[in-house]
Protein backbone atom coordinates (compact mmCIF):
# COMPACT_ATOMS: atom_id res chain seq x y z
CA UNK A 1 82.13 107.31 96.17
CA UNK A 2 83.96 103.94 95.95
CA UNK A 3 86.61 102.57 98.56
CA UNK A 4 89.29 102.52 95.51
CA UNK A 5 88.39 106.32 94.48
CA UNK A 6 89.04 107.40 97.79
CA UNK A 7 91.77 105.04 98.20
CA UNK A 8 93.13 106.29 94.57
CA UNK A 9 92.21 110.47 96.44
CA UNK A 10 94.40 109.40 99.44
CA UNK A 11 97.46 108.09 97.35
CA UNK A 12 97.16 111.03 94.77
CA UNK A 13 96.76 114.01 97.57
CA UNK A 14 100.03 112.53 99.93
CA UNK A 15 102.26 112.04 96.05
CA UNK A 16 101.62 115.91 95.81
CA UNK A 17 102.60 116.45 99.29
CA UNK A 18 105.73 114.82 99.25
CA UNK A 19 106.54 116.16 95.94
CA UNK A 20 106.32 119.79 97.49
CA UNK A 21 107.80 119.13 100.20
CA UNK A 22 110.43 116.96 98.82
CA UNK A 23 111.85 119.95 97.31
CA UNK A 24 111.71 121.97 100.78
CA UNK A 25 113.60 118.48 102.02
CA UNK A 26 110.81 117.88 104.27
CA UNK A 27 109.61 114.66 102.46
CA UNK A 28 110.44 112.44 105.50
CA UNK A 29 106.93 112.96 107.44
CA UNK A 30 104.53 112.57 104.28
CA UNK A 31 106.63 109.54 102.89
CA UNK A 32 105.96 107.77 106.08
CA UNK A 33 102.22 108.17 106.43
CA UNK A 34 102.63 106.96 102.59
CA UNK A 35 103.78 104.15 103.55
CA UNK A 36 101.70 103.28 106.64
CA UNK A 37 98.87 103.90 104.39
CA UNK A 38 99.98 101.84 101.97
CA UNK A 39 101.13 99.35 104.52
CA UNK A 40 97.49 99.08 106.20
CA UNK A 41 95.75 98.30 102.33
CA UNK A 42 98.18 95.64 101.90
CA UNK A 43 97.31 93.83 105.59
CA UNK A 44 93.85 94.71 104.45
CA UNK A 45 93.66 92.70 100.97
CA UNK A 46 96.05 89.77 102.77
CA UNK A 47 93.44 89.06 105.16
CA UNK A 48 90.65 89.63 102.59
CA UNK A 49 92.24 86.55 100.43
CA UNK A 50 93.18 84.42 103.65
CA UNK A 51 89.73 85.15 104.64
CA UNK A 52 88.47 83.81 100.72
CA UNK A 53 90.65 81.13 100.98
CA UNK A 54 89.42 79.49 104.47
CA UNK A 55 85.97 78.92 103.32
């Protein structure tokens, strides 16, 4: 398996999550690992291209 079909796995399983939750109104503890993991792939592909961009 790839990095971006895990990645894509990841995303997909926490949107369910929070979707069934959401409607118990406990979406507040999925949303935020959502965003943390999103958070971490962003300062992953920033240092990727600062890392391209040094050489």
């Amino acid at each position: 398996m790839t990095k971006a079909t895990i990645s894509y796995g990841i995303i997909g399983v926490l949107l369910l999550v929070v979707t069934i939750l959401y409607n118990e109104q406990l979406a507040s503890i999925p949303l935020l690992l959502l965003s943390a993991y999103l958070f971490f792939l962003g300062i992953q592909k920033m240092r990727l291209i600062k890392k391209q961009n040094s050489k």
